[in-house]
Protein backbone atom coordinates (compact mmCIF):
# COMPACT_ATOMS: atom_id res chain seq x y z
CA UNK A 1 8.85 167.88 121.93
CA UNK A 2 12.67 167.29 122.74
CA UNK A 3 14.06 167.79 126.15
CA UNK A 4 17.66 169.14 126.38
CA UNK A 5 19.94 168.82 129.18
CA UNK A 6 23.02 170.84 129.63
CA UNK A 7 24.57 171.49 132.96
CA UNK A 8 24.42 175.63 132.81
CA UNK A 9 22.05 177.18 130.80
CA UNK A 10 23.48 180.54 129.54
CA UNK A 11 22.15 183.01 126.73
CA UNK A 12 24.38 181.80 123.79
CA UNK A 13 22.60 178.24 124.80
CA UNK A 14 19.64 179.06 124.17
CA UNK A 15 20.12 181.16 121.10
CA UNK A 16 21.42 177.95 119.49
CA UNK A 17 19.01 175.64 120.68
CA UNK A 18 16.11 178.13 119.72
CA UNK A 19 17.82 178.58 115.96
CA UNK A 20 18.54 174.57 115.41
CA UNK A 21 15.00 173.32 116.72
CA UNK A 22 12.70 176.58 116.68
CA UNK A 23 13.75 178.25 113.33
CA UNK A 24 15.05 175.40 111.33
CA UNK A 25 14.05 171.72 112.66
CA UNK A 26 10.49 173.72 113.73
CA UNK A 27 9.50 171.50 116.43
CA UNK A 28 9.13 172.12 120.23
CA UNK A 29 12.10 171.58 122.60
CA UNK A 30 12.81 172.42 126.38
CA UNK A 31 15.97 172.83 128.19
CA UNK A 32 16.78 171.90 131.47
CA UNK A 33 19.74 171.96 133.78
CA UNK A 34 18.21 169.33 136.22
CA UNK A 35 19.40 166.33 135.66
CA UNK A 36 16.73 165.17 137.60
CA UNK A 37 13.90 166.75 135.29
CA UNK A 38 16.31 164.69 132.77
CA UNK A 39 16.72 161.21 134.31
CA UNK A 40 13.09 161.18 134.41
CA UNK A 41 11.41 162.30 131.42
CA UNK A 42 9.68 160.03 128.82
CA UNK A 43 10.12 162.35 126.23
CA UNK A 44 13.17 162.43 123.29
CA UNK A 45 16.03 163.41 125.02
CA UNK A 46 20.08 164.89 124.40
CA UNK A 47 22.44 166.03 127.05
CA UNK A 48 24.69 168.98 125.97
CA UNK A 49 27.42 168.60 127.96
CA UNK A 50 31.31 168.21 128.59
CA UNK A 51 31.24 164.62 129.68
CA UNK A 52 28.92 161.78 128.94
CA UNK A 53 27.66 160.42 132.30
CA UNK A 54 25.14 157.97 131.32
CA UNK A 55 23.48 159.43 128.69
CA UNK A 56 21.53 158.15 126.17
CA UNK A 57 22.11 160.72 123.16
CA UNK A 58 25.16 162.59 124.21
CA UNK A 59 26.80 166.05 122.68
CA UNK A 60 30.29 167.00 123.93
CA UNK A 61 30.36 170.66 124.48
CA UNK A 62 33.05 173.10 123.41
CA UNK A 63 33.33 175.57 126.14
CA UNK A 64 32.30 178.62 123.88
CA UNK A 65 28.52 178.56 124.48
CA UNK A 66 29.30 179.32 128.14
CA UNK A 67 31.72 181.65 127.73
CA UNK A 68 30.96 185.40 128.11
CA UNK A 69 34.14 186.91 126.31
CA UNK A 70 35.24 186.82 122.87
CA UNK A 71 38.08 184.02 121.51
CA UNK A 72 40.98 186.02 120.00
CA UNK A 73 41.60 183.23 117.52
CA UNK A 74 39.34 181.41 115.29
CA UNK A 75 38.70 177.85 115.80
CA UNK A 76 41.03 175.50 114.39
CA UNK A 77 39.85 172.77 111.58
CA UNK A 78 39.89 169.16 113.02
CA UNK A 79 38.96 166.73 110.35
CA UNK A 80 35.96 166.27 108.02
CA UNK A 81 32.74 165.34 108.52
CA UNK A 82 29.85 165.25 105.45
CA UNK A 83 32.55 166.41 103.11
CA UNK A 84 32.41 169.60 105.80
CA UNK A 85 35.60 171.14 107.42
CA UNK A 86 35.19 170.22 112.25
CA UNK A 87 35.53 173.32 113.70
CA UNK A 88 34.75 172.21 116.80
CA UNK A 89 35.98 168.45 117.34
CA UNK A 90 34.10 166.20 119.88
CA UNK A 91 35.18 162.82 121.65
CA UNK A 92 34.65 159.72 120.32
CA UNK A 93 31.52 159.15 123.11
CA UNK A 94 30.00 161.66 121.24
CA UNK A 95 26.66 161.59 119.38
CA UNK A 96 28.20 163.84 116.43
CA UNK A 97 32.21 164.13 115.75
CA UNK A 98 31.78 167.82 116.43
CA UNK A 99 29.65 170.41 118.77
CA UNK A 100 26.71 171.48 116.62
CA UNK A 101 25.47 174.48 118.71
CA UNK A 102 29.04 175.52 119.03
CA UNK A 103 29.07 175.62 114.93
CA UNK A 104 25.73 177.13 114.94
CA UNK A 105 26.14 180.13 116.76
CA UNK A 106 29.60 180.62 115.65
CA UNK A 107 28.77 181.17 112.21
CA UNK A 108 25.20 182.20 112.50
CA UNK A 109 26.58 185.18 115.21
CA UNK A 110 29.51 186.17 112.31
CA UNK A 111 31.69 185.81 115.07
CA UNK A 112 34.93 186.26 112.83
CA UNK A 113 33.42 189.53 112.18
CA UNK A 114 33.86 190.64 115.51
CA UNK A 115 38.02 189.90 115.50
CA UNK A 116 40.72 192.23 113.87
CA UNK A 117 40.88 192.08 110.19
CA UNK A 118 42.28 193.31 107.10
CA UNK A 119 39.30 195.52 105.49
CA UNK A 120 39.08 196.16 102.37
CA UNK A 121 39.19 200.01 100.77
CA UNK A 122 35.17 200.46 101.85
CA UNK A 123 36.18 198.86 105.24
CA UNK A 124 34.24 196.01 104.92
CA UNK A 125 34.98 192.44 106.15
CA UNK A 126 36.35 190.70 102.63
CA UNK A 127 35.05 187.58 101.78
CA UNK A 128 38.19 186.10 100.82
CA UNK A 129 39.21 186.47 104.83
CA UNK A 130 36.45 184.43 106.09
CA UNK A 131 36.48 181.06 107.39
CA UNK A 132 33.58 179.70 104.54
CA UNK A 133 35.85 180.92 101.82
CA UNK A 134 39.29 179.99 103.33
CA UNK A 135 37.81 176.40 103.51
CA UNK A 136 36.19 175.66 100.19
CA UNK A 137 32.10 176.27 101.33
CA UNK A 138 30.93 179.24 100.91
CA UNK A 139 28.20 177.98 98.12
CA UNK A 140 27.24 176.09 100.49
CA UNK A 141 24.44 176.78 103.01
CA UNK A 142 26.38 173.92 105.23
CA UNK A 143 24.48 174.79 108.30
CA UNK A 144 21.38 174.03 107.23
CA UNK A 145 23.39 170.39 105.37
CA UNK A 146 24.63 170.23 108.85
CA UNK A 147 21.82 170.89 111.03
CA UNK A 148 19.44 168.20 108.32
CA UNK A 149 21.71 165.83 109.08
CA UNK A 150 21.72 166.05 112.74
CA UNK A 151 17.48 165.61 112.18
CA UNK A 152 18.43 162.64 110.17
CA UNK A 153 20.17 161.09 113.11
CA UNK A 154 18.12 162.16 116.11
CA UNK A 155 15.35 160.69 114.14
CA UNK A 156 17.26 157.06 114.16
CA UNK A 157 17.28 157.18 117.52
CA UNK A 158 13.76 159.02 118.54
CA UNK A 159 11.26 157.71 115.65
CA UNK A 160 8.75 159.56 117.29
CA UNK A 161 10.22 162.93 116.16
CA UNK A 162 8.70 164.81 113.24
CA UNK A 163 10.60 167.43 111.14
CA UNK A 164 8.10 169.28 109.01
CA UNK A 165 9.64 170.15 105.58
CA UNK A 166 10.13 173.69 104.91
CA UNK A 167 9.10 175.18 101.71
CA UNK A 168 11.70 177.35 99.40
CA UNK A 169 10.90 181.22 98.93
CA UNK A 170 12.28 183.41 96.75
CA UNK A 171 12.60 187.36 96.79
CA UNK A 172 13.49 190.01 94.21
CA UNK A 173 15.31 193.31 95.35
CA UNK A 174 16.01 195.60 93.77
CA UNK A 175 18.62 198.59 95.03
CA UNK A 176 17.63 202.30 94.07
CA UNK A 177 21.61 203.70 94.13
CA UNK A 178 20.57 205.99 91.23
CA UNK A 179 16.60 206.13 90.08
CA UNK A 180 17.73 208.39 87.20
CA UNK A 181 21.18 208.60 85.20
CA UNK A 182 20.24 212.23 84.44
CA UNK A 183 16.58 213.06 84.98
CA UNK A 184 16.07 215.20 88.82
CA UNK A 185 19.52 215.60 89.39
CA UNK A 186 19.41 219.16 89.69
CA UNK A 187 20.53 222.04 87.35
CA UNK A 188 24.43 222.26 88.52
CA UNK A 189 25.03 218.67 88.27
CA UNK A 190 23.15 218.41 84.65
CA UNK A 191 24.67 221.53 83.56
CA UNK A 192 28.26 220.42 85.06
CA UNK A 193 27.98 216.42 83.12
CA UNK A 194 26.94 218.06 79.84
CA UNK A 195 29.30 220.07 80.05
CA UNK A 196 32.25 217.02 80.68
CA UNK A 197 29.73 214.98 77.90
CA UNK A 198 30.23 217.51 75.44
CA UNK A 199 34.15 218.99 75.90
CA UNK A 200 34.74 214.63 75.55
CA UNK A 201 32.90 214.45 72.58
CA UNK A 202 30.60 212.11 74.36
CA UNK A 203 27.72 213.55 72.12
CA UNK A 204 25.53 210.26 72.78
CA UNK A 205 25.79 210.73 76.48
CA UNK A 206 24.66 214.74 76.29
CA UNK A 207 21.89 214.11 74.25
CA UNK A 208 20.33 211.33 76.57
CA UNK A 209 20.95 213.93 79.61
CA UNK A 210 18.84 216.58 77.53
CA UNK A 211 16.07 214.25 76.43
CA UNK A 212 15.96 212.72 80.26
CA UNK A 213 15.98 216.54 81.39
CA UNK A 214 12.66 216.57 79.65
CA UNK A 215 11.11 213.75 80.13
CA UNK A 216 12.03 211.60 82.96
CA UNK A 217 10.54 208.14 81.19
CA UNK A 218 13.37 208.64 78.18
CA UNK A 219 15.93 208.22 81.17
CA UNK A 220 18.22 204.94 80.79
CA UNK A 221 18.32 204.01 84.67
CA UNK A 222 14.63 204.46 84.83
CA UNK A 223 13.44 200.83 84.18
CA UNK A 224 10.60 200.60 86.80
CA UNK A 225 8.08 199.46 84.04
CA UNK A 226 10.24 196.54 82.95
CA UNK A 227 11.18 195.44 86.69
CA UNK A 228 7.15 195.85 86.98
CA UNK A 229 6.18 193.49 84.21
CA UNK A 230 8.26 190.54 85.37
CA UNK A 231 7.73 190.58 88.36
CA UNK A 232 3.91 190.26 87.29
CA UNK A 233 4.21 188.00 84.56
CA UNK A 234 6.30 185.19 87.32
CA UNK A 235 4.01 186.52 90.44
CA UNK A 236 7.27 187.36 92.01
CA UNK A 237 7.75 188.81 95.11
CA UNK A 238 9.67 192.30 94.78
CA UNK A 239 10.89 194.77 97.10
CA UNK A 240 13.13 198.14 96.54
CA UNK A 241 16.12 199.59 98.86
CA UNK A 242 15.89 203.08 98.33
CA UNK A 243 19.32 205.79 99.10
CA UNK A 244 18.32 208.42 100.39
CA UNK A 245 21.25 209.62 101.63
CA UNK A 246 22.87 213.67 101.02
CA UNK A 247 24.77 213.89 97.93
CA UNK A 248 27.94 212.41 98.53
CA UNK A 249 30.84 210.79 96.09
CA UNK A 250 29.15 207.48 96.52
CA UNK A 251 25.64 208.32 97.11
CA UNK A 252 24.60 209.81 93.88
CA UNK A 253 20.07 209.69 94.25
CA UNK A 254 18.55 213.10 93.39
CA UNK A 255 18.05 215.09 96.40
CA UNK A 256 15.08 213.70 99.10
CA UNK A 257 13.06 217.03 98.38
CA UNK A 258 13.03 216.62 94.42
CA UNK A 259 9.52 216.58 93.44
CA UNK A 260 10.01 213.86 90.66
CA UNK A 261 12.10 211.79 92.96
CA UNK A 262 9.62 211.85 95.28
CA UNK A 263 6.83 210.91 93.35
CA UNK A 264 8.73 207.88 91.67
CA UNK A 265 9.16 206.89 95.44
CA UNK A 266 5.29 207.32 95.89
CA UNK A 267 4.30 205.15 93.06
CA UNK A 268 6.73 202.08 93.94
CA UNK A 269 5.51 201.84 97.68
CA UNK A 270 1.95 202.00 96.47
CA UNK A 271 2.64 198.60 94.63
CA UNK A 272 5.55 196.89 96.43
CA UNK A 273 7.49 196.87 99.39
CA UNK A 274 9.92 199.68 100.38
CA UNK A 275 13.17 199.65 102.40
CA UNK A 276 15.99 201.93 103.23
CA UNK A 277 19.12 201.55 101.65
CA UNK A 278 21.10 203.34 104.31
CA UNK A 279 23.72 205.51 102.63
CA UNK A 280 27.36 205.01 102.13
CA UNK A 281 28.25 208.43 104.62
CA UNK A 282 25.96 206.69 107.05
CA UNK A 283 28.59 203.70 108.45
CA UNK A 284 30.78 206.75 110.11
CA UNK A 285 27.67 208.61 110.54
CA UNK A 286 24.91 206.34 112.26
CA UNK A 287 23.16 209.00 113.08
CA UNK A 288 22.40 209.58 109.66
CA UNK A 289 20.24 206.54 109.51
CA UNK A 290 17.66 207.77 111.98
CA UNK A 291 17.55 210.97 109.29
CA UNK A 292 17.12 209.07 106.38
CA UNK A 293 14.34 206.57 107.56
CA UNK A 294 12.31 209.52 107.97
CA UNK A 295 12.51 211.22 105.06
CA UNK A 296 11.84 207.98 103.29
CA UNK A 297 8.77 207.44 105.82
CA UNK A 298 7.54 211.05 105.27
CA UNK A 299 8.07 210.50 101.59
CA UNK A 300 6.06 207.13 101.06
CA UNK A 301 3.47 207.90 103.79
CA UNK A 302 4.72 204.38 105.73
CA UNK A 303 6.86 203.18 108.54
CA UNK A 304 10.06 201.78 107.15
CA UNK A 305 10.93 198.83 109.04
CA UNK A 306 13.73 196.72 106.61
CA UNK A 307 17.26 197.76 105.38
CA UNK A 308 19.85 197.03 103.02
CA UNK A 309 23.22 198.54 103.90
CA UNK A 310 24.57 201.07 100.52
CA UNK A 311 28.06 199.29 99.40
CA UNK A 312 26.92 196.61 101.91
CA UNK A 313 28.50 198.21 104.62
CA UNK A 314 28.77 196.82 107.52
CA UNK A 315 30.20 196.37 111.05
CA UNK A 316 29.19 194.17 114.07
CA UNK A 317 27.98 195.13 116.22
CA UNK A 318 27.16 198.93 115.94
CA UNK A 319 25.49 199.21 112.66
CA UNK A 320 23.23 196.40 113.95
CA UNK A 321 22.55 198.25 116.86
CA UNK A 322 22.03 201.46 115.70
CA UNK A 323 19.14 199.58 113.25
CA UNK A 324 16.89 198.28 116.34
CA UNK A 325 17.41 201.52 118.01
CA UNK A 326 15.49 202.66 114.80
CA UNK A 327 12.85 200.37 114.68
CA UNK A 328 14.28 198.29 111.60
CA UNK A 329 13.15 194.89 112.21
CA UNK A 330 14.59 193.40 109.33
CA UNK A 331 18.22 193.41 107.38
CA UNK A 332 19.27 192.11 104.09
CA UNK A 333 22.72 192.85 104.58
CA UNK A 334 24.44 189.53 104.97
CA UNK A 335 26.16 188.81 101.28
CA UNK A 336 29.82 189.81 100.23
CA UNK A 337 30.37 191.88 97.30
CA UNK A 338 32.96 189.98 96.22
CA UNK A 339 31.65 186.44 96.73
CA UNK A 340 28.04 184.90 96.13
CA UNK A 341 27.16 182.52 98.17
CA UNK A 342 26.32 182.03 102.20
CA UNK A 343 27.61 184.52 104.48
CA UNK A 344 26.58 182.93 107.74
CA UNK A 345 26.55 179.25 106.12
CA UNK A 346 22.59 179.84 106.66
CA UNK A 347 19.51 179.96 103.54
CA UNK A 348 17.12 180.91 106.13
CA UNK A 349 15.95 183.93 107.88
CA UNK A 350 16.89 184.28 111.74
CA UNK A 351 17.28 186.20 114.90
CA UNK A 352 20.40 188.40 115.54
CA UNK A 353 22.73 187.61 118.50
CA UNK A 354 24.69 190.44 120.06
CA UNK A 355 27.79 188.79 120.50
CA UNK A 356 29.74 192.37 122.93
CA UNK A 357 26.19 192.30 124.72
CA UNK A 358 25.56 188.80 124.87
CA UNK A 359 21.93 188.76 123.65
CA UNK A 360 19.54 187.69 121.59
CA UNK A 361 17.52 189.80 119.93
CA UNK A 362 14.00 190.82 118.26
CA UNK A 363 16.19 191.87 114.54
CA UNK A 364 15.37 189.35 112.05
CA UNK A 365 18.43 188.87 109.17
CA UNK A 366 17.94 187.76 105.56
CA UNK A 367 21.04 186.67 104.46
CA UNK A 368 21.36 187.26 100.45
CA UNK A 369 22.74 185.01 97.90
CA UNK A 370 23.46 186.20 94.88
CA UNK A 371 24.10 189.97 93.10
CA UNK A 372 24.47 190.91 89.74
CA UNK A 373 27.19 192.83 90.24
CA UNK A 374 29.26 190.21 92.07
CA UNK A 375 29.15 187.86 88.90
CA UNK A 376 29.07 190.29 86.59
CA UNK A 377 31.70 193.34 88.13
CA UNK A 378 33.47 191.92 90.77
CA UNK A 379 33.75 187.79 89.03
CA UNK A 380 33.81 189.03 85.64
CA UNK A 381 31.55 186.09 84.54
CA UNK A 382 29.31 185.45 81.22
CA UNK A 383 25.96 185.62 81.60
CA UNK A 384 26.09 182.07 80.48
CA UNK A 385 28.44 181.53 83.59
CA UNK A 386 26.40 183.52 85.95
CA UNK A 387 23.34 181.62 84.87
CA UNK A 388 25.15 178.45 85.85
CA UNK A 389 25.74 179.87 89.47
CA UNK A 390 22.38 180.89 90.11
CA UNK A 391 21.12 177.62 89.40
CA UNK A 392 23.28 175.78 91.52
CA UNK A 393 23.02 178.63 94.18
CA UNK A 394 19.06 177.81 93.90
CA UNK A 395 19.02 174.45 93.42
CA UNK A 396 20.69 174.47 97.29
CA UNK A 397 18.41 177.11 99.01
CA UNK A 398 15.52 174.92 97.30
CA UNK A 399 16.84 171.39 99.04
CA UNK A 400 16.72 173.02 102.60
CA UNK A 401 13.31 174.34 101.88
CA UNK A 402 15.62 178.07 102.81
CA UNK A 403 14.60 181.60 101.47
CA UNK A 404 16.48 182.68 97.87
CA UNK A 405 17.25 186.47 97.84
CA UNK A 406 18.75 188.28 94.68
CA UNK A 407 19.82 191.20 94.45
CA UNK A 408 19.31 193.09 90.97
CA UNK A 409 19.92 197.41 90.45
CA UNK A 410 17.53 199.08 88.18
CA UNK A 411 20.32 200.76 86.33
CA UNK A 412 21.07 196.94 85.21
CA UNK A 413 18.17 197.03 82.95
CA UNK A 414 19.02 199.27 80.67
CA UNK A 415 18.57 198.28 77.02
CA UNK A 416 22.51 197.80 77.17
CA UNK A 417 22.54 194.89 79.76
CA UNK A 418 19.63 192.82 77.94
CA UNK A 419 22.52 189.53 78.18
CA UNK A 420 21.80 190.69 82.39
CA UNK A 421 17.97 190.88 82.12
CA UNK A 422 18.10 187.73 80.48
CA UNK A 423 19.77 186.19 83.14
CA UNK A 424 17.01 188.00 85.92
CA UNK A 425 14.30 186.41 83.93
CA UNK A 426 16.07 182.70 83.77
CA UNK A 427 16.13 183.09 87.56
CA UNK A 428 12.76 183.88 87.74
CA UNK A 429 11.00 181.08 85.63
CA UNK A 430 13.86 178.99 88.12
CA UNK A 431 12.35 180.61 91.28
CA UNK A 432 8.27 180.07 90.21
CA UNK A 433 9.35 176.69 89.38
CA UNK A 434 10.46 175.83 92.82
CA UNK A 435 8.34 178.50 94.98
CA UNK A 436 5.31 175.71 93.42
CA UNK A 437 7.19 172.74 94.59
CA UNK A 438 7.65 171.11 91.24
CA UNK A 439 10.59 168.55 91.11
CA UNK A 440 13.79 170.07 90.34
CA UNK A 441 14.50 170.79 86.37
CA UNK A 442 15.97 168.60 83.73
CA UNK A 443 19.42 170.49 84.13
CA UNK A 444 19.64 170.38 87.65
CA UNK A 445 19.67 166.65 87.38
């Protein structure tokens, strides 16, 4: 048990003090605004305040975890500390250079998010704009560096603490934007592509779109058995993110009521874990995500609780909102599309903070770390090169003991990406290696 003092104890307080010690440093803690209960207590102790007044282990406050409004500006870089950019500088008295919490719940809240910004053409929040990027650590889950560290300290002054280590997890997902290229898309839009195949001369394309018309296993995108068999052979967890969104020019699935569609659905819920993949329309349209988490729950005969935004669309608060209104209890949202690496600086799942409302809350995010199409579309890397990131990406999630979440497509296992599914399957041997807590490969030393 630790005992924190602070002389007002406000929401965004204890959000940060229940991420640093609760979710990561996973050891009891109390706080207390009596600096009575304080002065007297035997137990391992910190004051979070703005001056030190006698105190043992002292933490100069920024003023932002008892603020109620939201800064205009974002915080200005004072200084290093670990090879890490300040963001919010403390006095020399100070037990760390810098305010923790502050950093913390700054970038664990995506409070940038919630300022003006330049968007880019799917109106998302670019990853080049954010702080992480701007400053040179975005591969890097520097929270959790920072928030080790502080455990590392507090234990040279309190021997009595214990930390327990953390073990590393690893998840496979897989997004369904398209379950077939051709197969159950309907007789206008077959009959309308083989028509474009064949006046192009694409005479390759319109025979696969005949031959998937008849048998749904000869289509390209349908690669279910092959995601199936590694994740069995490297007893890997896997989960789907299923669009289920109206037709639409950037959500393409067959339609919810196709009977083949349907029944693929059926068969992957009976052996893994399903989620929605809330469609592209539905960021202008929340209501459509109410809509589509039922025909997905009628469809698969189970409550859908966890989501993975189409296009990873986003916006804070709303889309968050509209979620728990919904019942989601868990998102998989935070990653850029651009970038690979640590949206919120964090490897580790943890509670949402409603930054407009001020509040904590019960919605549990899962920030993602890597996507095939970011190194492959958006970077324009090798496989040899994307390899190379994923190890390194790994290697990091691994040291904090955080959780390592990919995200694959099943249209990238066609026999035409086999360089790509031999990159998956690298990152799976890589993930069973570390899920059993074996010392870190040859080439990662």
């Amino acid at each position: 048990m630790i005992l924190i003092y602070t002389h007002t104890i406000t929401p965004r307080i204890t959000y940060s003090l229940d991420l640093v010690f609760g979710t990561l440093l996973n050891i009891p803690h109390h706080l207390t605004d009596s600096l009575e209960v304080y002065q007297t207590s035997f137990l391992p102790k910190i004051a979070y305040t703005h001056a030190n007044k006698g105190f043992g282990v002292f933490i100069q406050s920024d003023h932002l975890l008892f603020e109620n409004h939201i800064r205009p500006a974002l915080p200005v870089v004072s200084g290093n500390y670990l090879n890490f950019p300040i963001f919010f500088k403390a006095n020399e008295e100070s037990f760390l250079p810098y305010d923790i919490f502050a950093t913390v719940f700054y970038f664990a809240t995506r409070y940038e998010e919630y300022l003006p910004y330049e968007a880019d053409k799917h109106q998302r929040f670019q990853a080049e704009q954010s702080m992480a990027f701007k400053n040179g650590i975005l591969n890097e889950p520097f929270i959790n560096g920072l928030i080790e560290d502080f455990a590392h300290q507090l234990k040279k002054s309190f021997e009595s603490l214990e930390f327990p280590r953390r073990n590393f997890n690893y998840l496979s997902t897989i997004d369904i934007d398209n379950a077939f290229a051709y197969a159950h898309k309907g007789l206008k839009r077959n009959t309308g592509g083989l028509v474009k195949d064949l006046l192009s001369l694409k005479l390759s394309n319109a025979g696969k779109r005949i031959e998937s018309a008849i048998n749904e296993t000869k289509d390209p995108y349908n690669t279910f058995d092959l995601i199936h068999s590694l994740s069995a052979k490297s007893q890997t967890a896997l989960q789907y993110f299923v669009l289920i969104g109206d037709y639409a020019t950037y959500d393409k699935n067959p339609h919810y009521q196709n009977m083949g569609f349907r029944k693929l659905l059926k068969s992957l819920s009976d052996r893994h874990s399903i989620g929605l993949h809330p469609s592209y329309e539905s960021f202008l349209q929340p209501e459509k995500i109410q809509i589509e988490k039922k025909r997905l729950e009628e469809i698969i005969e189970r409550k859908i609780t966890s989501v993975r935004c189409h296009f990873l669309r986003i916006k804070f608060p709303e889309t968050y909102r509209h979620f728990i209104s919904n019942g989601i209890t868990d998102d998989y949202t935070m990653i850029y599309a651009s970038q690979s690496g640590f949206r919120t600086g964090l490897c580790v799942p943890y509670k949402w903070f409603d930054l407009e409302k001020n509040e904590a809350t019960a919605l549990t995010l899962h920030p993602s770390t890597v996507m095939e199409g970011t190194l492959r579309d958006y970077n324009n890397y090798s496989p040899e090169k994307a390899n190379e990131v994923i190890r390194e990406l790994m290697s990091k999630v691994n040291e904090f003991g955080g959780e390592f979440v990919s995200i694959w497509h099943n249209d990238s296992f066609v026999s035409s990406q086999q360089n790509w599914i031999e990159v998956y399957k690298k990152m799976l041997v890589r993930s069973k290696h570390f899920t059993e807590q074996h010392p870190p490969l040859e080439e990662d030393n």
